[in-house]
PDB file of N, CA and C in Angstrom:
ATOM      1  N   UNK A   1      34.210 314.865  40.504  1.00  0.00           N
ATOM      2  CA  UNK A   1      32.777 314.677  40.410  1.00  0.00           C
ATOM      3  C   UNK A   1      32.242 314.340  41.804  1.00  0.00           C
ATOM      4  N   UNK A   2      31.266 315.003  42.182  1.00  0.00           N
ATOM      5  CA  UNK A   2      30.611 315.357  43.702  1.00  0.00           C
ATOM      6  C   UNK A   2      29.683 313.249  43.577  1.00  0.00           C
ATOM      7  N   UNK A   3      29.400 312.625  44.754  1.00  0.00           N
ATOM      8  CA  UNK A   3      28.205 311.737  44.569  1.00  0.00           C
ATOM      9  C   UNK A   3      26.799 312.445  44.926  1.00  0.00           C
ATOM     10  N   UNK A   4      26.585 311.047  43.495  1.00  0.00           N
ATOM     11  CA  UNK A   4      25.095 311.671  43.404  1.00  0.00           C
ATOM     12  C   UNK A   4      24.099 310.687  44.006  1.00  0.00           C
ATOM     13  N   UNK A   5      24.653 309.306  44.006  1.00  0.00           N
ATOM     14  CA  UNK A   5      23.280 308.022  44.573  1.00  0.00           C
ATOM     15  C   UNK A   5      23.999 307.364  45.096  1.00  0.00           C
ATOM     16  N   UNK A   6      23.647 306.947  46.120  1.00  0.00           N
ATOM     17  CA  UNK A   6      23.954 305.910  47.042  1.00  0.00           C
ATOM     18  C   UNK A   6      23.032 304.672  46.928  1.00  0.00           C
ATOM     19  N   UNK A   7      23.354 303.404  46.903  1.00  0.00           N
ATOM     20  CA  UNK A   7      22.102 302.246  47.078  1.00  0.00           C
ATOM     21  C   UNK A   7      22.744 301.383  48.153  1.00  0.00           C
ATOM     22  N   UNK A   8      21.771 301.015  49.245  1.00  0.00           N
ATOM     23  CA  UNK A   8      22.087 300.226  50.087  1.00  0.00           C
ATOM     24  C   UNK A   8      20.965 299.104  49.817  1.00  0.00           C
ATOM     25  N   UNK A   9      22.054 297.873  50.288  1.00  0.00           N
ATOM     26  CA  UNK A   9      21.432 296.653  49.721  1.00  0.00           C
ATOM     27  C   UNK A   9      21.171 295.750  51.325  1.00  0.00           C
ATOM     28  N   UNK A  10      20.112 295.742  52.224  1.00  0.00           N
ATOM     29  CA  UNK A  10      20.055 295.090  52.586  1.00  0.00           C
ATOM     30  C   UNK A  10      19.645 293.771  52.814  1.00  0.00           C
ATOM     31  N   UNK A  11      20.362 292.836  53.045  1.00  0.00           N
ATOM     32  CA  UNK A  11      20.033 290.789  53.454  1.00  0.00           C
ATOM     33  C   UNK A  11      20.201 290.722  54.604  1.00  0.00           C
ATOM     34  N   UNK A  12      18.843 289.976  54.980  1.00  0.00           N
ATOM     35  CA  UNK A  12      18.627 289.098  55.949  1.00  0.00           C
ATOM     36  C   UNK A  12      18.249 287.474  55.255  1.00  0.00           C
ATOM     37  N   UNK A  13      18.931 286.219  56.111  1.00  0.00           N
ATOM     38  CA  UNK A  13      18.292 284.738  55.869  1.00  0.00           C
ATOM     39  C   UNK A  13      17.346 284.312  55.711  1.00  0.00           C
ATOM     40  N   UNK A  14      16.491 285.226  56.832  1.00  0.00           N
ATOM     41  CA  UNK A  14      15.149 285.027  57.175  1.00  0.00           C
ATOM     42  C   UNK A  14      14.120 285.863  55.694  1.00  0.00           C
ATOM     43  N   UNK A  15      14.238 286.778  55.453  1.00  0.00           N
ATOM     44  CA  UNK A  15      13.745 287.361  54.407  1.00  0.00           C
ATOM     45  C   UNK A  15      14.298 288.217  53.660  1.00  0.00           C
ATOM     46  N   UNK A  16      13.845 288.317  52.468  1.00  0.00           N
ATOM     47  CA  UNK A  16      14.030 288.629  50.973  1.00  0.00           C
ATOM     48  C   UNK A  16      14.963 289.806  51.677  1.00  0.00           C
ATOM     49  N   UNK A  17      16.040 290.667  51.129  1.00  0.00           N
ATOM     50  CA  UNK A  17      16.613 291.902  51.195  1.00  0.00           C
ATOM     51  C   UNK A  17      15.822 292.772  50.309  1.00  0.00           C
ATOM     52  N   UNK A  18      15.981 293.932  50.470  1.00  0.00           N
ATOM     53  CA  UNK A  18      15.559 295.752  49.838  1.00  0.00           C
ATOM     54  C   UNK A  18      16.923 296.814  49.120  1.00  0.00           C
ATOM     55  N   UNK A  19      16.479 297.214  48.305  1.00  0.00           N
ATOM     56  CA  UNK A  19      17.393 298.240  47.971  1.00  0.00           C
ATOM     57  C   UNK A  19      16.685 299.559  48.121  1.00  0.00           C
ATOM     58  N   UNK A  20      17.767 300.185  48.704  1.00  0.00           N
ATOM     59  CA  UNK A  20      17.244 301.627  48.778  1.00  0.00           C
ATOM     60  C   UNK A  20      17.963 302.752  48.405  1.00  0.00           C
ATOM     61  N   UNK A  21      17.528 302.812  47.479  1.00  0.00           N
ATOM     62  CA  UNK A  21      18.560 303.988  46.570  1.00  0.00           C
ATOM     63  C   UNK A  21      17.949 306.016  47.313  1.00  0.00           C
ATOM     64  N   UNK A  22      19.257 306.364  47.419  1.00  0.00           N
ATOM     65  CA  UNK A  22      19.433 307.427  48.140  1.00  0.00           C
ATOM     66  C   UNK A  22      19.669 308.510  47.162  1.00  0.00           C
ATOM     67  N   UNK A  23      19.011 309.303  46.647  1.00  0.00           N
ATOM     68  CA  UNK A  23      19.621 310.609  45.579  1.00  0.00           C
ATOM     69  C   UNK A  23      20.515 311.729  47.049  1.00  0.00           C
ATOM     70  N   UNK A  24      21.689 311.297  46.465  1.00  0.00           N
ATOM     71  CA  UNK A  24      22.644 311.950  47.223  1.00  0.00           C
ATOM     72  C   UNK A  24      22.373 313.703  46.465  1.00  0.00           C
ATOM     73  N   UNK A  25      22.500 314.236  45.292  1.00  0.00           N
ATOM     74  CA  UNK A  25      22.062 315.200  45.029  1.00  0.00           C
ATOM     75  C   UNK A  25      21.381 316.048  45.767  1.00  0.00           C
ATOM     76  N   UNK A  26      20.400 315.721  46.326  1.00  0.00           N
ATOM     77  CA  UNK A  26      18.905 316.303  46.561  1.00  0.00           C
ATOM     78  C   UNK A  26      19.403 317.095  48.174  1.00  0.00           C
ATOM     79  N   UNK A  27      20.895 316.392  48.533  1.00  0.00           N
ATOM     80  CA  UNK A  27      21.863 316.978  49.608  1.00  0.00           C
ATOM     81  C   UNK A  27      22.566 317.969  49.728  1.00  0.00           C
ATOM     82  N   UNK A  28      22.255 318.270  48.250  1.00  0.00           N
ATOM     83  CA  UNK A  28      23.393 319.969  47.898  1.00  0.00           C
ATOM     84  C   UNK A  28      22.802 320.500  48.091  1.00  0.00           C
ATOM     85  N   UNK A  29      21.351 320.218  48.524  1.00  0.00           N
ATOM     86  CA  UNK A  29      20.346 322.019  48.372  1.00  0.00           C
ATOM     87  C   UNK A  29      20.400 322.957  50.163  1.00  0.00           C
ATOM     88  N   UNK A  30      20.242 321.783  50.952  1.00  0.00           N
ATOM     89  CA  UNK A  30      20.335 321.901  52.239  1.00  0.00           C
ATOM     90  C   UNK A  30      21.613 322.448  52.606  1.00  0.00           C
ATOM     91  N   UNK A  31      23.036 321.863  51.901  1.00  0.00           N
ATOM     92  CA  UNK A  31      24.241 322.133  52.202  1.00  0.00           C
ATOM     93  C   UNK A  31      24.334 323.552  51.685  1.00  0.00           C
ATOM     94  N   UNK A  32      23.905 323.767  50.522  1.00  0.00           N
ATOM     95  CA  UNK A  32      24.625 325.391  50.110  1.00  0.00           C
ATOM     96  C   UNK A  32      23.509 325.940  50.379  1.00  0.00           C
ATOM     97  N   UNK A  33      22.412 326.175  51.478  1.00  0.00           N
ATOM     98  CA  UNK A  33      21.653 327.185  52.044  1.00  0.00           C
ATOM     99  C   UNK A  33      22.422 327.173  53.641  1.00  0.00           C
ATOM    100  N   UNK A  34      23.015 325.990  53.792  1.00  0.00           N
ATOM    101  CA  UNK A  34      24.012 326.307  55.526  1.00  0.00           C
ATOM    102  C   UNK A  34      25.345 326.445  55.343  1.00  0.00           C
ATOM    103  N   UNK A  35      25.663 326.702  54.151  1.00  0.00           N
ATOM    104  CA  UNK A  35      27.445 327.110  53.484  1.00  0.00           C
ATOM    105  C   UNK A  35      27.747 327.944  54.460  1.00  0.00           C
ATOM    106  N   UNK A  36      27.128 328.892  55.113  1.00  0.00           N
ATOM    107  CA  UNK A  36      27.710 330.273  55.411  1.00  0.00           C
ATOM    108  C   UNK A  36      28.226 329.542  57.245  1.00  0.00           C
ATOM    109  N   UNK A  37      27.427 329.132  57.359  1.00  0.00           N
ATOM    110  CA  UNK A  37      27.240 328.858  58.900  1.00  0.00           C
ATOM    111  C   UNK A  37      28.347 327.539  58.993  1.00  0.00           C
ATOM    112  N   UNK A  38      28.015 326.720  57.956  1.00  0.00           N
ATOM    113  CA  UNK A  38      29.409 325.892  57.883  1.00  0.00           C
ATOM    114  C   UNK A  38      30.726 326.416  58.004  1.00  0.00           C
ATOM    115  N   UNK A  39      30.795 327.656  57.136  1.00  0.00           N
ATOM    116  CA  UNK A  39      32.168 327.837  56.684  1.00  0.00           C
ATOM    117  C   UNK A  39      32.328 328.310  58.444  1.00  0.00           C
ATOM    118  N   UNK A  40      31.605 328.809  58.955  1.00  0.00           N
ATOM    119  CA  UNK A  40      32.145 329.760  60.306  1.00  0.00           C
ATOM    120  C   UNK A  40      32.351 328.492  61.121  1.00  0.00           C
ATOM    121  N   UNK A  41      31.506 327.399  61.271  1.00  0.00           N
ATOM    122  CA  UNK A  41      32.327 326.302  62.655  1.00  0.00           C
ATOM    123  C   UNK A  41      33.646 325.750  61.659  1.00  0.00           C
ATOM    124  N   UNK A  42      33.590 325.823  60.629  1.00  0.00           N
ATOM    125  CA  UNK A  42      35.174 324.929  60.119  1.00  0.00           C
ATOM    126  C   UNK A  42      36.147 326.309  60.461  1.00  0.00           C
ATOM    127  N   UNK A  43      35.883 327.140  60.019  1.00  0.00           N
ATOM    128  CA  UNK A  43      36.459 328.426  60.516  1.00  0.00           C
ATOM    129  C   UNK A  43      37.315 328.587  62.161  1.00  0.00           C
ATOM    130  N   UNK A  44      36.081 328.197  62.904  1.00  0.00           N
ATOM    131  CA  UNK A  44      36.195 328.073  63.927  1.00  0.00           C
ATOM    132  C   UNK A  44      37.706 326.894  64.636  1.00  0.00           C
ATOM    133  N   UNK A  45      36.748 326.070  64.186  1.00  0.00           N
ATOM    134  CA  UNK A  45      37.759 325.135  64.481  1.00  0.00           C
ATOM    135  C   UNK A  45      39.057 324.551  63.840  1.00  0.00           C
ATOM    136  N   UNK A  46      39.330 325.256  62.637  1.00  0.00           N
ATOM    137  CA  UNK A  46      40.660 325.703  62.051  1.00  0.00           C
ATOM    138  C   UNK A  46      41.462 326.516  62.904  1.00  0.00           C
ATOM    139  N   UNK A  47      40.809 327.286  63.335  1.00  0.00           N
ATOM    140  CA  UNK A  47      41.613 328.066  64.067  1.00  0.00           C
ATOM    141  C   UNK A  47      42.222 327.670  65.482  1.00  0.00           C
ATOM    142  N   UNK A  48      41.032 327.080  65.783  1.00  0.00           N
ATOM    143  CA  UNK A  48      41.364 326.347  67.480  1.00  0.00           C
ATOM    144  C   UNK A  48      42.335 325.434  67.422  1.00  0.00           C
ATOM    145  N   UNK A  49      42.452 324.802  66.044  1.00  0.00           N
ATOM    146  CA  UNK A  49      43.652 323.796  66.215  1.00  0.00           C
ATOM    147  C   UNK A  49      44.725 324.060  65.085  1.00  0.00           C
ATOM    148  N   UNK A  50      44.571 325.266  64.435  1.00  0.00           N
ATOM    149  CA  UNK A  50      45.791 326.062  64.187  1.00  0.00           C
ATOM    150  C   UNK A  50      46.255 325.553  62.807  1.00  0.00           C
ATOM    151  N   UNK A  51      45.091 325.227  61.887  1.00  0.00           N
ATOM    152  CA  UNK A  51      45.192 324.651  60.671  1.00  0.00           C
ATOM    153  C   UNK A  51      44.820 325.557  59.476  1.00  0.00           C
ATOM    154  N   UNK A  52      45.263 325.408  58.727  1.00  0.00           N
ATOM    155  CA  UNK A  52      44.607 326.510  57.374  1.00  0.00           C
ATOM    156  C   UNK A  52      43.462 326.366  57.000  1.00  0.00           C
ATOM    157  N   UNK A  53      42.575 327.064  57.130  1.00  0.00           N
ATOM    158  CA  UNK A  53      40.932 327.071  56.418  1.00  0.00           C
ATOM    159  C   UNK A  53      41.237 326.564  55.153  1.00  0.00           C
ATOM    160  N   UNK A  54      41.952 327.130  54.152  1.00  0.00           N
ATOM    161  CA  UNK A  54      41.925 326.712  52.881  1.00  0.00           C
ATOM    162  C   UNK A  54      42.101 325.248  52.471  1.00  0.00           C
ATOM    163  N   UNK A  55      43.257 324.919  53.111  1.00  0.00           N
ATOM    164  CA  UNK A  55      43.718 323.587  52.941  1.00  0.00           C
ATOM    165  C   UNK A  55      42.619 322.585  53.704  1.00  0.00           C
ATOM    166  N   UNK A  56      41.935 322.918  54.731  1.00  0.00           N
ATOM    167  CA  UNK A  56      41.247 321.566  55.294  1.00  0.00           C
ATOM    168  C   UNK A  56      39.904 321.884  53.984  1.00  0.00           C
ATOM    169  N   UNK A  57      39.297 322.959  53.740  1.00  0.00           N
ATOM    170  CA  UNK A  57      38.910 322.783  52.689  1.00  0.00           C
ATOM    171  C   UNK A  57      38.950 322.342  51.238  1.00  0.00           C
ATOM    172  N   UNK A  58      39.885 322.126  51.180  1.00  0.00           N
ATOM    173  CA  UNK A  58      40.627 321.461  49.684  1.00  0.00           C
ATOM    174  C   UNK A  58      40.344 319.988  50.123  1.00  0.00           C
ATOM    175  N   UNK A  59      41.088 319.642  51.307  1.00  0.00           N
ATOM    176  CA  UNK A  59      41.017 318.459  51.854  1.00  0.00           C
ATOM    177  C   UNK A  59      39.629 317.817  51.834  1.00  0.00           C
ATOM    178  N   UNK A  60      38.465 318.617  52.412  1.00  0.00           N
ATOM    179  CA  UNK A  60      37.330 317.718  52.188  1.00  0.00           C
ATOM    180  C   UNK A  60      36.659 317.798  51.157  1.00  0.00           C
ATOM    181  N   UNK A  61      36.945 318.739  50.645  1.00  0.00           N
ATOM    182  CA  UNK A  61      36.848 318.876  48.884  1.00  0.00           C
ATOM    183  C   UNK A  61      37.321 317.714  48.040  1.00  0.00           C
ATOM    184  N   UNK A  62      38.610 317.349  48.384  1.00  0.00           N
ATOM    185  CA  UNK A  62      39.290 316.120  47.625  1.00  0.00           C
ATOM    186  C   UNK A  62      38.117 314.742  48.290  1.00  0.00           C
ATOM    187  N   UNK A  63      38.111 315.237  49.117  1.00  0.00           N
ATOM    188  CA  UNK A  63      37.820 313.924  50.180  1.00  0.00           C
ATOM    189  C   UNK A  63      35.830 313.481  49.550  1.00  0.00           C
ATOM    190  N   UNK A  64      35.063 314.192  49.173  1.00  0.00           N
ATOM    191  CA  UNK A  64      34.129 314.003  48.527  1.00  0.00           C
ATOM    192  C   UNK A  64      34.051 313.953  47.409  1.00  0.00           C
ATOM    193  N   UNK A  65      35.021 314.349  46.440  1.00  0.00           N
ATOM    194  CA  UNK A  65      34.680 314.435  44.553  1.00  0.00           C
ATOM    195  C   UNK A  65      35.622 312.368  45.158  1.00  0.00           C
ATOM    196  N   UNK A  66      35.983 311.796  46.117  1.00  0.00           N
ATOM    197  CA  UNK A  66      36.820 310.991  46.230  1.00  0.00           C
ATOM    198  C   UNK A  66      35.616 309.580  46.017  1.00  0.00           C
ATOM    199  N   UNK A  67      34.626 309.776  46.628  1.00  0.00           N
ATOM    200  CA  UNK A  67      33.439 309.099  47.198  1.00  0.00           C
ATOM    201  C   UNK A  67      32.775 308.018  45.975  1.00  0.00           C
ATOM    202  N   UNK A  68      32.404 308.529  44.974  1.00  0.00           N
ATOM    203  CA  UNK A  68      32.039 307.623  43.920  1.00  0.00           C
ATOM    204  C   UNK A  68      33.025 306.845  43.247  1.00  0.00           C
ATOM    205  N   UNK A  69      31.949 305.457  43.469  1.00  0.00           N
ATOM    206  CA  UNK A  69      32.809 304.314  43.266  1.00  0.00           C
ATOM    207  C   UNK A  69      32.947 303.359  44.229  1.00  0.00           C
ATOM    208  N   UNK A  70      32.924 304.078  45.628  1.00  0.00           N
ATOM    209  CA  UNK A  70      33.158 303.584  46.971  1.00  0.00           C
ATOM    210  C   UNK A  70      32.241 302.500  46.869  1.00  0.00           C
ATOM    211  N   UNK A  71      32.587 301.308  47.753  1.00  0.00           N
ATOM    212  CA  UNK A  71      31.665 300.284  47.779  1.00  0.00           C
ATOM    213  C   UNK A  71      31.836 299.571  49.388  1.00  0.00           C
ATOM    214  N   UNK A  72      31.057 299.428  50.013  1.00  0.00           N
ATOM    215  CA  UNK A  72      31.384 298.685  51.479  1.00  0.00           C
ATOM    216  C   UNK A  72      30.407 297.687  52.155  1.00  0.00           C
ATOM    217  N   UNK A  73      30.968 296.626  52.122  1.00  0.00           N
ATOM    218  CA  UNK A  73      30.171 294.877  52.645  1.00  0.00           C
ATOM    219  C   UNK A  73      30.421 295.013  53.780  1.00  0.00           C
ATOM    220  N   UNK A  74      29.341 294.939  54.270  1.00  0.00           N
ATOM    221  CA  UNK A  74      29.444 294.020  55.548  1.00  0.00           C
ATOM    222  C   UNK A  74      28.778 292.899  55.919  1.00  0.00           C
ATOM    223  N   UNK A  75      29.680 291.841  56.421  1.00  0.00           N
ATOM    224  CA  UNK A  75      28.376 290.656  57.112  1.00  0.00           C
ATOM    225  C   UNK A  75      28.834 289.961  57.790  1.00  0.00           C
ATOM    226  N   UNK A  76      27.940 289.843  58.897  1.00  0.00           N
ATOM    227  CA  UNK A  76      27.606 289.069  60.076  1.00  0.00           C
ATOM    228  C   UNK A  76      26.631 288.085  60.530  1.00  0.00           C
ATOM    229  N   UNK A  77      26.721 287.247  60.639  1.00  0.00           N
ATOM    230  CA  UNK A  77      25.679 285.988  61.057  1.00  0.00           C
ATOM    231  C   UNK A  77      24.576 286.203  60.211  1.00  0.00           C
ATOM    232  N   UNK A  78      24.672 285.628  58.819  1.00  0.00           N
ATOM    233  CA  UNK A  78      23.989 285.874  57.795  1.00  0.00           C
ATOM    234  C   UNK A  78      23.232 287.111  57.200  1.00  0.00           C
ATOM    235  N   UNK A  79      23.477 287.800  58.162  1.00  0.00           N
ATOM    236  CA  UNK A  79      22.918 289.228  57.624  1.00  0.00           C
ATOM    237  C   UNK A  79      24.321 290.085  56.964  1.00  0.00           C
ATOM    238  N   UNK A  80      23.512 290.720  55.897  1.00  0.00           N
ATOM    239  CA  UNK A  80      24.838 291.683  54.618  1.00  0.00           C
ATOM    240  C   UNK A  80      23.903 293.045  54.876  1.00  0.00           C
ATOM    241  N   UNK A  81      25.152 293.766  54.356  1.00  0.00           N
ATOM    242  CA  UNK A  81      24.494 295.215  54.477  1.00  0.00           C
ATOM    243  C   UNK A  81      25.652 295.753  53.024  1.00  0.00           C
ATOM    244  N   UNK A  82      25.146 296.025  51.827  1.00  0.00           N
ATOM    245  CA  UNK A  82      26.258 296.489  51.270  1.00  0.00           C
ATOM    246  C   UNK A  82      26.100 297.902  50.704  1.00  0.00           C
ATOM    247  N   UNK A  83      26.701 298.815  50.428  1.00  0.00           N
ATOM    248  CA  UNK A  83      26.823 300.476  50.115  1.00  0.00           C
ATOM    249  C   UNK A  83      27.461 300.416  48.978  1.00  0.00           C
ATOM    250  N   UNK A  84      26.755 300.813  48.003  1.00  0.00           N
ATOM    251  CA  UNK A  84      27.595 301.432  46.923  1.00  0.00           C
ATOM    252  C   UNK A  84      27.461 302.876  46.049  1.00  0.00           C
ATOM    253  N   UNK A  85      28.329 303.705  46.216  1.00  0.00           N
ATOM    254  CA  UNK A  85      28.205 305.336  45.972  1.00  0.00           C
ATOM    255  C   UNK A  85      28.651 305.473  44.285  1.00  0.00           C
ATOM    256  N   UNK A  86      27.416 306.471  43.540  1.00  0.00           N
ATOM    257  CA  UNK A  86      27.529 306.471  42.394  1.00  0.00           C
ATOM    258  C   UNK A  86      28.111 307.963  42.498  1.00  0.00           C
TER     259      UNK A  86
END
């Protein structure tokens, strides 16, 4: 399963934090109108470093249906920043 929303949660001490929810979706439309032009620089650079097109494609294939669920904190001197991918 591809992600579809992202929400980032930002805190600050000083004031209230925001959520900002991201429709990751609304990212496939842009991506499969530059598929073609993609496939030619991964193309490209499969080749330059002598790797299988197919397989690095599988690979980031795995590597995005991988994404939901993901969750990532960060914080520093009272400020949080946290990510979580639906």
């Amino acid at each position: 399963m591809t992600p579809n929303l992202a929400i980032v949660h930002i805190h600050n001490s000083f004031w209230p934090g925001f959520r900002l929810w991201i429709p990751l979706f609304l990212l496939w439309i842009p991506l499969i109108i530059l598929s073609p032009l993609i496939f030619l620089v991964l193309l490209g650079c499969c080749l330059a470093a002598r790797i299988s097109v197919w397989r690095a494609i599988a690979v980031f294939w795995g590597l995005i249906c991988s994404l939901p669920g993901t969750g990532v904190s960060v914080n520093a001197e009272g400020n949080r920043v946290f990510l979580q991918i639906y």
